[in-house]
Structure formats: structure tokens, C-alpha cells
PDB file of N, CA and C in Angstrom:
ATOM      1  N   UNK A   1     -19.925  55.294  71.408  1.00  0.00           N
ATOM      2  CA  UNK A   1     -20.201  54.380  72.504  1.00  0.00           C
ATOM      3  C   UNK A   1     -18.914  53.626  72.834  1.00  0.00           C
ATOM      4  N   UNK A   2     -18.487  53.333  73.893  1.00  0.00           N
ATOM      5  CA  UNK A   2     -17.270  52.676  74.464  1.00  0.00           C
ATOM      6  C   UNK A   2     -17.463  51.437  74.791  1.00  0.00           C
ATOM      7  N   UNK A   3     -16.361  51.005  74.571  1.00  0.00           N
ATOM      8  CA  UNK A   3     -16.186  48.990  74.439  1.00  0.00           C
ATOM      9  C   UNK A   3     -17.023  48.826  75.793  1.00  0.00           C
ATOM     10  N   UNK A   4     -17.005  49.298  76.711  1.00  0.00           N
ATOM     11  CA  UNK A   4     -17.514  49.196  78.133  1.00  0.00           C
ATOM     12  C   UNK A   4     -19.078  48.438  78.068  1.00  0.00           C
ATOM     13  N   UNK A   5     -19.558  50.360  77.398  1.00  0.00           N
ATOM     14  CA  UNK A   5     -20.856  50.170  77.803  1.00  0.00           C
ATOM     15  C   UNK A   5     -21.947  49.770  76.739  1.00  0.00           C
ATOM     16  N   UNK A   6     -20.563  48.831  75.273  1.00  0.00           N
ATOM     17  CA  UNK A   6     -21.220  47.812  74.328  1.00  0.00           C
ATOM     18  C   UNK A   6     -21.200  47.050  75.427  1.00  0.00           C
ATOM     19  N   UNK A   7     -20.190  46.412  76.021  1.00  0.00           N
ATOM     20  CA  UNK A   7     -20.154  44.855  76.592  1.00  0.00           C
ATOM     21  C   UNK A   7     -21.187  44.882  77.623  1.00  0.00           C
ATOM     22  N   UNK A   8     -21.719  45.975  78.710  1.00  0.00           N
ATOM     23  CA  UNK A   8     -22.587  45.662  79.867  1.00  0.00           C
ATOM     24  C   UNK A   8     -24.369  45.891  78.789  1.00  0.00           C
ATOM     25  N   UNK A   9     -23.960  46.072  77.458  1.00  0.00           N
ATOM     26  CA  UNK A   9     -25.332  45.411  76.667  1.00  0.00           C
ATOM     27  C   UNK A   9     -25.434  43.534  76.616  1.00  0.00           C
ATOM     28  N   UNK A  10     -24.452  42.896  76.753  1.00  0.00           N
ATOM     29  CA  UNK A  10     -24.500  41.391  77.193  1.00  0.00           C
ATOM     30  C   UNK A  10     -25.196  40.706  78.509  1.00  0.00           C
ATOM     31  N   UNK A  11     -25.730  39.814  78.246  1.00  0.00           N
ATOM     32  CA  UNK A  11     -26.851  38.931  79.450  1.00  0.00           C
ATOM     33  C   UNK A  11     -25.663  38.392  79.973  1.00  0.00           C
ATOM     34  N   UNK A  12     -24.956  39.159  80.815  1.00  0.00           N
ATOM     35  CA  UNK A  12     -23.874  38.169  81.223  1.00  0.00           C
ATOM     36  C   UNK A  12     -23.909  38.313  82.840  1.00  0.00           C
ATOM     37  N   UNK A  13     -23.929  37.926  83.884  1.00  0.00           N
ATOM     38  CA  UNK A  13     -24.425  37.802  84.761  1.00  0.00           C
ATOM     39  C   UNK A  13     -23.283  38.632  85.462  1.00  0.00           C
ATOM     40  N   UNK A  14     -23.462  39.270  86.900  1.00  0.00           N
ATOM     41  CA  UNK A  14     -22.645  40.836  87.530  1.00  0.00           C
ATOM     42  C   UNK A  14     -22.248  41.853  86.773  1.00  0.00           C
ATOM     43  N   UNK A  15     -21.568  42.419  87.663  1.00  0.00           N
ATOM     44  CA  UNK A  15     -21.084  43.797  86.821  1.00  0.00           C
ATOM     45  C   UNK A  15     -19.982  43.807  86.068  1.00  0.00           C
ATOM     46  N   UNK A  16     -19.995  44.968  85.248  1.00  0.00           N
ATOM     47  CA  UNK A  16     -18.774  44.820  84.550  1.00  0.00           C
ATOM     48  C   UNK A  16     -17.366  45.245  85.281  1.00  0.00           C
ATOM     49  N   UNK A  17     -16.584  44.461  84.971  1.00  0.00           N
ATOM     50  CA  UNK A  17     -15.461  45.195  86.199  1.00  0.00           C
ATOM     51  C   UNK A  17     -14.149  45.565  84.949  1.00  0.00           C
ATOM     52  N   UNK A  18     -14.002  44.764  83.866  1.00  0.00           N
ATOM     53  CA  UNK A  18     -13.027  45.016  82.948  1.00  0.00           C
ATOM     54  C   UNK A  18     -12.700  44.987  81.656  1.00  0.00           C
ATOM     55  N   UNK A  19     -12.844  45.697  80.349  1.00  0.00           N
ATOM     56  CA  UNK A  19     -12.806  45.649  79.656  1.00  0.00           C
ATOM     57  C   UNK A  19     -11.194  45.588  79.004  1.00  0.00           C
ATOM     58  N   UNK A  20     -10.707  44.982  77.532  1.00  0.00           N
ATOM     59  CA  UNK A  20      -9.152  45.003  77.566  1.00  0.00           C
ATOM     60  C   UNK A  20      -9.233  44.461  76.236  1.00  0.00           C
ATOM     61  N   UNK A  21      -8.294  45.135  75.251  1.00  0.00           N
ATOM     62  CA  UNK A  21      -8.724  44.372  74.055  1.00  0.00           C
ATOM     63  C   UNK A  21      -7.460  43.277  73.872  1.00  0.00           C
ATOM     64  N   UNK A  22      -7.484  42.599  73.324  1.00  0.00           N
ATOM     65  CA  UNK A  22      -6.595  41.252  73.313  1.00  0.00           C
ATOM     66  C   UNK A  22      -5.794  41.195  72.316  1.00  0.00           C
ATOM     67  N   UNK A  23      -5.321  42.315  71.632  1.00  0.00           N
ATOM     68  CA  UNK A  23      -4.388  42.385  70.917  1.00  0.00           C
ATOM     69  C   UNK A  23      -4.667  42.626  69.790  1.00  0.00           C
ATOM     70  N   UNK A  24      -3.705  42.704  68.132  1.00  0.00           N
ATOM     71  CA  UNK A  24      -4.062  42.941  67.248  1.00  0.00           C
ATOM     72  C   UNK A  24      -4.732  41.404  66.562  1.00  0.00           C
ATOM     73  N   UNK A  25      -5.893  41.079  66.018  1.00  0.00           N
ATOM     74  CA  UNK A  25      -6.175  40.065  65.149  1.00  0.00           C
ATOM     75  C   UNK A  25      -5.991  40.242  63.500  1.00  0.00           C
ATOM     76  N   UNK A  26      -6.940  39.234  62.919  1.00  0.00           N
ATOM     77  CA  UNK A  26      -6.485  39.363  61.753  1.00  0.00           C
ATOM     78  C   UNK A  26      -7.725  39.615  60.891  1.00  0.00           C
ATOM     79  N   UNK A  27      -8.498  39.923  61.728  1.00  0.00           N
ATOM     80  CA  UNK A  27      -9.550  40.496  60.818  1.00  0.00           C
ATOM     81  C   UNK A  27     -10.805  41.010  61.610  1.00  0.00           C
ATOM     82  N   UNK A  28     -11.164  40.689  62.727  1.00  0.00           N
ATOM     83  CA  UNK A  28     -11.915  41.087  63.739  1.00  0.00           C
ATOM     84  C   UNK A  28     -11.038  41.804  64.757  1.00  0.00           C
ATOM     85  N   UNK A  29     -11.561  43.287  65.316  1.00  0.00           N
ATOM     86  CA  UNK A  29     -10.952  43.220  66.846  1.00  0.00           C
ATOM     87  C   UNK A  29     -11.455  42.837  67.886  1.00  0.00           C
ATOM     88  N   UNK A  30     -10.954  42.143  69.035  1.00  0.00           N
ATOM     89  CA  UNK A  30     -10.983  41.085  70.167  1.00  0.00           C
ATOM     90  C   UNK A  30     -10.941  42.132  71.694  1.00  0.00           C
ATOM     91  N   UNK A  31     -11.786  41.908  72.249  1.00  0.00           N
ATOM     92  CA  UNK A  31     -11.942  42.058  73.262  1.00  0.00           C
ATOM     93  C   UNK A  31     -11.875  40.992  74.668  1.00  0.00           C
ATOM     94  N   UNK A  32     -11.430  41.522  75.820  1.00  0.00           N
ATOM     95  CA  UNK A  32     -11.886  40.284  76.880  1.00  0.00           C
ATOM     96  C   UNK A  32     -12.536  41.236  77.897  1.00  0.00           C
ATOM     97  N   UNK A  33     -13.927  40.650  78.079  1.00  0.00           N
ATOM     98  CA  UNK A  33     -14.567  41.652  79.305  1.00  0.00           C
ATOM     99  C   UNK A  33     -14.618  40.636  80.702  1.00  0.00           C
ATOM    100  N   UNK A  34     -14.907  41.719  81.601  1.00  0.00           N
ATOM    101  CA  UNK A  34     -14.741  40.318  82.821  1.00  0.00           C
ATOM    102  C   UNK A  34     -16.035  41.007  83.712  1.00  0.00           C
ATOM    103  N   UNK A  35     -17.087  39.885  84.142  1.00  0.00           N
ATOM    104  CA  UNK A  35     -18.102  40.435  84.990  1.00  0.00           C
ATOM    105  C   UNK A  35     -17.675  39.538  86.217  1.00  0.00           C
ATOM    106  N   UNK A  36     -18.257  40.244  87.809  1.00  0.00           N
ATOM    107  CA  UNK A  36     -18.319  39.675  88.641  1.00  0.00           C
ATOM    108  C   UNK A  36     -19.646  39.606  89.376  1.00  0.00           C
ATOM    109  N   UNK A  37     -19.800  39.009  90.506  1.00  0.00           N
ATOM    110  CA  UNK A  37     -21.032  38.770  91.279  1.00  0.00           C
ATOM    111  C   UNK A  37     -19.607  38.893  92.606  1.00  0.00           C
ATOM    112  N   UNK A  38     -20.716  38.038  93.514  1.00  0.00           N
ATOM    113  CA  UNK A  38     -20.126  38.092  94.865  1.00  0.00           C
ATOM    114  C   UNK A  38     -19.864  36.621  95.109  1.00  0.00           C
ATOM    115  N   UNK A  39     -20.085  36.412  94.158  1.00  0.00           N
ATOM    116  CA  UNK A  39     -19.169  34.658  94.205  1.00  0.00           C
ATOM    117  C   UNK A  39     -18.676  34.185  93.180  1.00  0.00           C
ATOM    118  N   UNK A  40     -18.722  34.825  91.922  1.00  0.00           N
ATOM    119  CA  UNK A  40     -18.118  34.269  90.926  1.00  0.00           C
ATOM    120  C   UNK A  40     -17.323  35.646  89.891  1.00  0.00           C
ATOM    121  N   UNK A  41     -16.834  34.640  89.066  1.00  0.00           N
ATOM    122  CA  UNK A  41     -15.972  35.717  87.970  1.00  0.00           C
ATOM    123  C   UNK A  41     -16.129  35.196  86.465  1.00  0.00           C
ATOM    124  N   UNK A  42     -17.068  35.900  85.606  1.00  0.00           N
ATOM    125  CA  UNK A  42     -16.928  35.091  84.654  1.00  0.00           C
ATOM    126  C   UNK A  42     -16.532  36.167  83.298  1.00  0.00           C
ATOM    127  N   UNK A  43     -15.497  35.610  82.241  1.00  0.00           N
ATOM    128  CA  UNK A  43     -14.782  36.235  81.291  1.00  0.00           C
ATOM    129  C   UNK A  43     -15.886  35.620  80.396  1.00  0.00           C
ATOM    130  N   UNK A  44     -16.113  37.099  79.032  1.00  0.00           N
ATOM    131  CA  UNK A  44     -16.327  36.423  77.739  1.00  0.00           C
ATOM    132  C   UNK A  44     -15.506  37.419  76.781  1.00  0.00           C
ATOM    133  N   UNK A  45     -15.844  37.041  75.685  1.00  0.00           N
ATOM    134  CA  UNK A  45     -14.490  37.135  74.568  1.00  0.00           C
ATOM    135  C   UNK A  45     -15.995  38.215  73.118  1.00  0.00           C
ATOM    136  N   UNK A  46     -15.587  39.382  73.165  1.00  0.00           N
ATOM    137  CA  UNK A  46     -16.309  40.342  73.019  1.00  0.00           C
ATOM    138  C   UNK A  46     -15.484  40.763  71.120  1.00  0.00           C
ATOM    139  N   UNK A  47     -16.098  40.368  69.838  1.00  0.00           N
ATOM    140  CA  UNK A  47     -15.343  40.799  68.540  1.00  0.00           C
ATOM    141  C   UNK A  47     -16.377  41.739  68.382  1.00  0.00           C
ATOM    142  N   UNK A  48     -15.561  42.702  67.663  1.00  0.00           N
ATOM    143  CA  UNK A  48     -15.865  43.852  66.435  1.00  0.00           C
ATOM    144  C   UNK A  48     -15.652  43.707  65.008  1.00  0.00           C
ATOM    145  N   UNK A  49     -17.104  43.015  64.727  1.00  0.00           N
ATOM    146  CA  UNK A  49     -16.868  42.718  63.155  1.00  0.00           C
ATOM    147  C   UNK A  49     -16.579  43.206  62.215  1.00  0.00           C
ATOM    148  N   UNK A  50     -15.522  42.891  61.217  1.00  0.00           N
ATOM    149  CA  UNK A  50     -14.979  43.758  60.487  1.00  0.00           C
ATOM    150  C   UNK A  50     -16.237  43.329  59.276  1.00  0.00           C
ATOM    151  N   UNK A  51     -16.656  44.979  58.843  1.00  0.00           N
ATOM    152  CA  UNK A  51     -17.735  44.843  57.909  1.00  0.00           C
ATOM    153  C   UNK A  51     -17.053  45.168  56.314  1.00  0.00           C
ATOM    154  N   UNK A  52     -15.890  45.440  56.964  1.00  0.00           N
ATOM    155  CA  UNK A  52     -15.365  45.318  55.149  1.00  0.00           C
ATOM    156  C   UNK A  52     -15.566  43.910  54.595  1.00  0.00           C
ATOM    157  N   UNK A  53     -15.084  43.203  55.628  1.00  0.00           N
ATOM    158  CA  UNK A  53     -14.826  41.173  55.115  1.00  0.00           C
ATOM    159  C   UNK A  53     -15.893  40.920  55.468  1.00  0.00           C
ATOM    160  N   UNK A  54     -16.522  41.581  56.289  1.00  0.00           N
ATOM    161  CA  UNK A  54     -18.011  40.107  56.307  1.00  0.00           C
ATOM    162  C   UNK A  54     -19.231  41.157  56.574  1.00  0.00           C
ATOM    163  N   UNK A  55     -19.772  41.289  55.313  1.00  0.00           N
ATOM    164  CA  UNK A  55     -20.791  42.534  54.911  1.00  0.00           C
ATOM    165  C   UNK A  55     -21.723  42.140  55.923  1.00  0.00           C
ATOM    166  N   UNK A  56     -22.354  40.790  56.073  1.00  0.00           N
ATOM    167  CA  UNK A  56     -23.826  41.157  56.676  1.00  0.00           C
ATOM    168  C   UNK A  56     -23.411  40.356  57.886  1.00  0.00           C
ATOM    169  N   UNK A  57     -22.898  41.077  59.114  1.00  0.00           N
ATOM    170  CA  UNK A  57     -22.384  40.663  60.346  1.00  0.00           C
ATOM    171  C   UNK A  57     -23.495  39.966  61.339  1.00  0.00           C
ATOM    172  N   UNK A  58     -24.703  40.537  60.662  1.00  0.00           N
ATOM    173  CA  UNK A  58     -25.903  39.414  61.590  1.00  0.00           C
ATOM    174  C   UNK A  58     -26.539  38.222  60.950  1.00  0.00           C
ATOM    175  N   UNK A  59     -25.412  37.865  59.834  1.00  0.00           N
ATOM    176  CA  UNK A  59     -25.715  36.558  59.144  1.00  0.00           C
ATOM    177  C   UNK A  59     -24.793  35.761  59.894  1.00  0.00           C
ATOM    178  N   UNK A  60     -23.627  35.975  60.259  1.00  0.00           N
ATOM    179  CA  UNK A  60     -22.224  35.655  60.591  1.00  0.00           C
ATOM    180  C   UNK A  60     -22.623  35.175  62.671  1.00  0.00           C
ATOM    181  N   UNK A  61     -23.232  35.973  63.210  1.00  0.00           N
ATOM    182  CA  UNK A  61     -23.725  35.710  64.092  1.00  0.00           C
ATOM    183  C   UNK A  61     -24.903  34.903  64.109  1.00  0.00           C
ATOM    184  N   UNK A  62     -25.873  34.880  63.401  1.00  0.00           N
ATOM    185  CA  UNK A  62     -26.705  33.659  63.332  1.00  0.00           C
ATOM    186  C   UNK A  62     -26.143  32.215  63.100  1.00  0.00           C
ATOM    187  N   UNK A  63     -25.073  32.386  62.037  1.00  0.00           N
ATOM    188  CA  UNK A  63     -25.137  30.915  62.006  1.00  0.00           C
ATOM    189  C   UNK A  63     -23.621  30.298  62.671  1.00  0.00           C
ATOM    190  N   UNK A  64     -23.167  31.697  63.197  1.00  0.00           N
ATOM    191  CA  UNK A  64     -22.315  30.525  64.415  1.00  0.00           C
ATOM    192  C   UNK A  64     -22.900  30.289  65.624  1.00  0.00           C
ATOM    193  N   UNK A  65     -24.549  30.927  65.835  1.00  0.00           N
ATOM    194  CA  UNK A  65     -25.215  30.760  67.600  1.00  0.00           C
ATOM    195  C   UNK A  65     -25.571  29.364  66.391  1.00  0.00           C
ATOM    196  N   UNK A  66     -26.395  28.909  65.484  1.00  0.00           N
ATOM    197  CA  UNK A  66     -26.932  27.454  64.629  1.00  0.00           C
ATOM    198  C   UNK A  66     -25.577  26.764  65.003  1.00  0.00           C
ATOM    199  N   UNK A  67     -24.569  26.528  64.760  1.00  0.00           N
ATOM    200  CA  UNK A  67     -23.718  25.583  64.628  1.00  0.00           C
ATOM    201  C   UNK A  67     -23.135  25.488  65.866  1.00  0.00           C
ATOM    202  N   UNK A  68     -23.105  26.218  66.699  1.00  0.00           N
ATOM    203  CA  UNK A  68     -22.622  25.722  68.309  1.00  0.00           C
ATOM    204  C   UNK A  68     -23.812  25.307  68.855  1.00  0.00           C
ATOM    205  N   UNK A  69     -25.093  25.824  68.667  1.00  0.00           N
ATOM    206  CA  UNK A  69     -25.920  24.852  69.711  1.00  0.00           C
ATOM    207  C   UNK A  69     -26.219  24.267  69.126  1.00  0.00           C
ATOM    208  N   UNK A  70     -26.223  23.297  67.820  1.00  0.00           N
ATOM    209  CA  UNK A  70     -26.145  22.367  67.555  1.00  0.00           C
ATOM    210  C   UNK A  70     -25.327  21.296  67.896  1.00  0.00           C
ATOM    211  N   UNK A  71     -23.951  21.540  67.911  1.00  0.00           N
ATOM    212  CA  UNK A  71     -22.834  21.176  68.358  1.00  0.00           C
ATOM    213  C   UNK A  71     -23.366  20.821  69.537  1.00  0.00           C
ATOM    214  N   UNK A  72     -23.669  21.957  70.758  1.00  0.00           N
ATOM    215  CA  UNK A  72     -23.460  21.839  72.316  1.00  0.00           C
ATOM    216  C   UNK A  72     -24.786  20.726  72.788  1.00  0.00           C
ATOM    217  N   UNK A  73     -25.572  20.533  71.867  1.00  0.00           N
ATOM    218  CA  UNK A  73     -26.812  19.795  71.509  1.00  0.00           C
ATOM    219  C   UNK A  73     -25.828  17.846  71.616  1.00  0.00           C
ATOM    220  N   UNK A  74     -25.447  18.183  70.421  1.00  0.00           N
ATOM    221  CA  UNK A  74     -24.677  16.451  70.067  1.00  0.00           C
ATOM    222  C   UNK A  74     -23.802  16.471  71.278  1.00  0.00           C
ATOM    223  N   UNK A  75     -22.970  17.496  71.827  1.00  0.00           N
ATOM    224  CA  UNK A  75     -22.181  16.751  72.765  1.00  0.00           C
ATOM    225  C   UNK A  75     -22.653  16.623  74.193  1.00  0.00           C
ATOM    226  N   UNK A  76     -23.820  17.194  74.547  1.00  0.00           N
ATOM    227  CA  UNK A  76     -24.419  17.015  75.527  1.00  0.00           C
ATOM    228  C   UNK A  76     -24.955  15.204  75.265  1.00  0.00           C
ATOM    229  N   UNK A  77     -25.263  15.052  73.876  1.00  0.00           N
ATOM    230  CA  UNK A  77     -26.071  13.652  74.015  1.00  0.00           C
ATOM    231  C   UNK A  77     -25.180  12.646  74.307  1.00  0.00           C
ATOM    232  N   UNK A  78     -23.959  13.058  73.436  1.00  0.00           N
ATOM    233  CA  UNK A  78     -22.516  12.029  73.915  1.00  0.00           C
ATOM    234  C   UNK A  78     -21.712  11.955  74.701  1.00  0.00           C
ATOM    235  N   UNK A  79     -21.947  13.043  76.129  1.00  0.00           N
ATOM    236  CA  UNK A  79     -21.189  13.231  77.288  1.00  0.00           C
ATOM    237  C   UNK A  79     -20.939  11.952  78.158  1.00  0.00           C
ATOM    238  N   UNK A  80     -22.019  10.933  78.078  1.00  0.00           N
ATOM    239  CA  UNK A  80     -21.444   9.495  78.919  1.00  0.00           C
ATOM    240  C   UNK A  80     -20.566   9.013  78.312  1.00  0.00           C
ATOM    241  N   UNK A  81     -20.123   8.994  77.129  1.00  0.00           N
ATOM    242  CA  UNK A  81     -19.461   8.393  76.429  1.00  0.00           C
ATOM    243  C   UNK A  81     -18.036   8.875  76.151  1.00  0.00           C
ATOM    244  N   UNK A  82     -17.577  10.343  76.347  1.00  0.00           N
ATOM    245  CA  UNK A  82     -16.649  10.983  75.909  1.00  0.00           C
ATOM    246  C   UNK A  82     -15.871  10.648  76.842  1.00  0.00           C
ATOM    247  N   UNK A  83     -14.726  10.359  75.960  1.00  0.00           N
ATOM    248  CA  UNK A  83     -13.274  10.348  76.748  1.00  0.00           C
ATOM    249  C   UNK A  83     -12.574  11.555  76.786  1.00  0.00           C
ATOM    250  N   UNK A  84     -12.919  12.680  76.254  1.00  0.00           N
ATOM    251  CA  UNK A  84     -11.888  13.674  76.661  1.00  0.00           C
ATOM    252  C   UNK A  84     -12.955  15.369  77.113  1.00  0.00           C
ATOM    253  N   UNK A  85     -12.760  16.195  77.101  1.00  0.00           N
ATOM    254  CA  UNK A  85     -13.367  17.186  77.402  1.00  0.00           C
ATOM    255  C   UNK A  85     -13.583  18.136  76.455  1.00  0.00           C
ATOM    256  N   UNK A  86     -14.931  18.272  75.804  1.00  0.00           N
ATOM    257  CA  UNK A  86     -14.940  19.264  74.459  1.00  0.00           C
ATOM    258  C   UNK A  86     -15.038  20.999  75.136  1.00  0.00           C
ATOM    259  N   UNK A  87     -14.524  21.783  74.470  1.00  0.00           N
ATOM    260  CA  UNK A  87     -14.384  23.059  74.912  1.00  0.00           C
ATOM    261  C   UNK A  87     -14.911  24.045  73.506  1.00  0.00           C
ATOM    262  N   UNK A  88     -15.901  24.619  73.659  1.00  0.00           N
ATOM    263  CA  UNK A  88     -16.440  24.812  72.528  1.00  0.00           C
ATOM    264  C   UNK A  88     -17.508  26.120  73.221  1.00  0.00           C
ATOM    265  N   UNK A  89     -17.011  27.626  72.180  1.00  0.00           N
ATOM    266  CA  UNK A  89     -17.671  28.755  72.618  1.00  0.00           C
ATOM    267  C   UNK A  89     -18.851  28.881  72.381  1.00  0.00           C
ATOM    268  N   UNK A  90     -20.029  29.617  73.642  1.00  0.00           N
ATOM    269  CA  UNK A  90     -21.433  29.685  73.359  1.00  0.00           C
ATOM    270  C   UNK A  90     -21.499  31.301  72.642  1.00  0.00           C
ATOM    271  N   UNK A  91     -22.614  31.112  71.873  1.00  0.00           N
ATOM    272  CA  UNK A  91     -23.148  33.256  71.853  1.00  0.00           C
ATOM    273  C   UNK A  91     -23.827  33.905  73.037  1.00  0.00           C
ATOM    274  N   UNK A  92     -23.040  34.584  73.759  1.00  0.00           N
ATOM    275  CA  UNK A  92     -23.695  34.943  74.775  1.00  0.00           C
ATOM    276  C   UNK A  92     -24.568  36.397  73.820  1.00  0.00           C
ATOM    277  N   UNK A  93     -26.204  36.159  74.196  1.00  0.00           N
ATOM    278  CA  UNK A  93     -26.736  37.280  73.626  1.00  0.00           C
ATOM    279  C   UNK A  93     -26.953  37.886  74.680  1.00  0.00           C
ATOM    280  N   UNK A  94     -27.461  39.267  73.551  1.00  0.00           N
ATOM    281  CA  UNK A  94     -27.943  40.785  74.033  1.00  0.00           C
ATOM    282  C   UNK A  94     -29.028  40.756  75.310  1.00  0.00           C
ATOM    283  N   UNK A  95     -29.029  41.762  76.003  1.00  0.00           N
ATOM    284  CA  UNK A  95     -30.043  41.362  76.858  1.00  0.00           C
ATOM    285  C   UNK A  95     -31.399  41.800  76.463  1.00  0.00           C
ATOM    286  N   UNK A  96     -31.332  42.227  75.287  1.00  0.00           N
ATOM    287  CA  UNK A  96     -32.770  42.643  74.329  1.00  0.00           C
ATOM    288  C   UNK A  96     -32.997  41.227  73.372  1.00  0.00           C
ATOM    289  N   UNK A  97     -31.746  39.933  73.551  1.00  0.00           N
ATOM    290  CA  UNK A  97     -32.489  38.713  73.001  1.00  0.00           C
ATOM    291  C   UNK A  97     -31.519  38.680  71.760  1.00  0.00           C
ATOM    292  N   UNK A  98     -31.003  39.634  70.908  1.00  0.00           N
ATOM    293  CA  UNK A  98     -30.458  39.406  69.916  1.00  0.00           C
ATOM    294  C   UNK A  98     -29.207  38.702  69.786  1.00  0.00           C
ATOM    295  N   UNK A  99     -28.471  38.484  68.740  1.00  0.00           N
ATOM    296  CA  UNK A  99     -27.396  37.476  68.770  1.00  0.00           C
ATOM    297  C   UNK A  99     -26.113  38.898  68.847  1.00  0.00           C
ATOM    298  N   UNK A 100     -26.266  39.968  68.683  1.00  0.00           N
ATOM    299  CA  UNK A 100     -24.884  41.173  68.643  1.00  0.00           C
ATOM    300  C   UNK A 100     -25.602  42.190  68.817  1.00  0.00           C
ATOM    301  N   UNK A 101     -24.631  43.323  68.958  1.00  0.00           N
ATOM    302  CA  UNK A 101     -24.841  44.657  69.338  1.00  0.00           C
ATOM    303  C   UNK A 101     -24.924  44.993  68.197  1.00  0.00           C
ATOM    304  N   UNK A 102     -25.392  46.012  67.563  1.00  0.00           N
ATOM    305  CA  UNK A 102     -24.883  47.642  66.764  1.00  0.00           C
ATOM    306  C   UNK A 102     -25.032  48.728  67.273  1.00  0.00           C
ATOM    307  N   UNK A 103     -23.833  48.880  66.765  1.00  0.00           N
ATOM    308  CA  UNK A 103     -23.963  50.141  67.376  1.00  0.00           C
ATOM    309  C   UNK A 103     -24.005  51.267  66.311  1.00  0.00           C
ATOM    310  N   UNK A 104     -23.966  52.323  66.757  1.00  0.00           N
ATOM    311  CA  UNK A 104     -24.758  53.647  65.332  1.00  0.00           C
ATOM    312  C   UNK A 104     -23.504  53.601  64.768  1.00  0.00           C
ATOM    313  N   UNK A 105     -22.409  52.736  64.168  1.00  0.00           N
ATOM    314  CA  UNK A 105     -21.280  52.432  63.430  1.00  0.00           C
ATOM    315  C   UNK A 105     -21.849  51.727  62.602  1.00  0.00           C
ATOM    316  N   UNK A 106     -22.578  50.936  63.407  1.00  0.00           N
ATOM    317  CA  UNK A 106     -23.108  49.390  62.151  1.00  0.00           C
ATOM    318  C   UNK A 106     -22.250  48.410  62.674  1.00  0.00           C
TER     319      UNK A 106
END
């Protein structure tokens, strides 16, 4: 299966127009996909979990979707108050609901 037509498995709103991997990392490989509509352009940031280092990759995805919307939770409550601008990544899930793909790799 190709990086492509993992990434147009994402709830991510238009089509897919670009897939591109983002270089070498240091333990995951990195993707940037880009969908469009007819008025907007929106990028998300697409990893390939390395299952040597992190055996159970849908533990690893559960509890970073727990700790960002938790996060995106508290800073929504403290947004009147913030003096600066928090920038902080969501899990965009599957469009079958799940938090990642597998693919017949694992």
C-alpha cells in the first residue's frame, strides 16, 4: 500500500493532492500530506511507527490522542487568559474512527 493511499485513509477534509516524506528522523518516518477543497488547504504530519522501538504502536497512539485532548481541553478553558498562543498537535483519526492505520505490515 502507498504513503498516498495510507494518508487518503485520514478524516481529513478534500482531496489528497500531496504526499512527501520530510526527511530522515530518528526513529519514526515523517510524512507531510496536503489535502485541498475549493477554499482551503490543509497540511497534516503523517509517522510510520517504528515497531522495533515502540512494540505496541496503538498504545503510543492512544495515549498521545489522552494527553492532547486533555491538554486542548485546559487550554481551551484558559484561552481568556493567555498571553501568548499555544500550538499544540491534534490526532487526526481514521475515517473508520480509529486513532492509526495498519497496514498488512503492522
Amino acid at each position: 500500500m502507498t504513503t498516498a493511499e495510507i494518508a487518503a485513509r485520514f478524516a481529513v477534509p478534500g482531496r489528497l493532492v500531496l504526499v512527501s516524506s520530510t526527511g530522515g528522523g530518528n526513529v519514526n518516518d515523517t510524512f507531510l500530506a496536503v489535502f485541498r477543497t475549493a477554499y482551503s488547504e490543509q497540511r497534516a504530519i503523517l509517522q510510520r511507527i517504528n515497531r522495533k522501538v515502540f512494540t505496541k504502536p496503538a498504545w503510543v497512539m492512544r495515549n498521545l490522542r489522552v494527553l492532547t485532548e486533555h491538554t486542548h481541553r485546559r487550554l481551551d478553558r484558559e484561552a481568556h487568559a493567555a498571553d501568548r498562543v499555544w500550538q499544540l498537535p491534534r490526532v487526526i483519526p481514521c475515517k473508520d474512527g480509529r486513532d492509526y492505520f495498519r497496514d498488512g505490515e503492522g
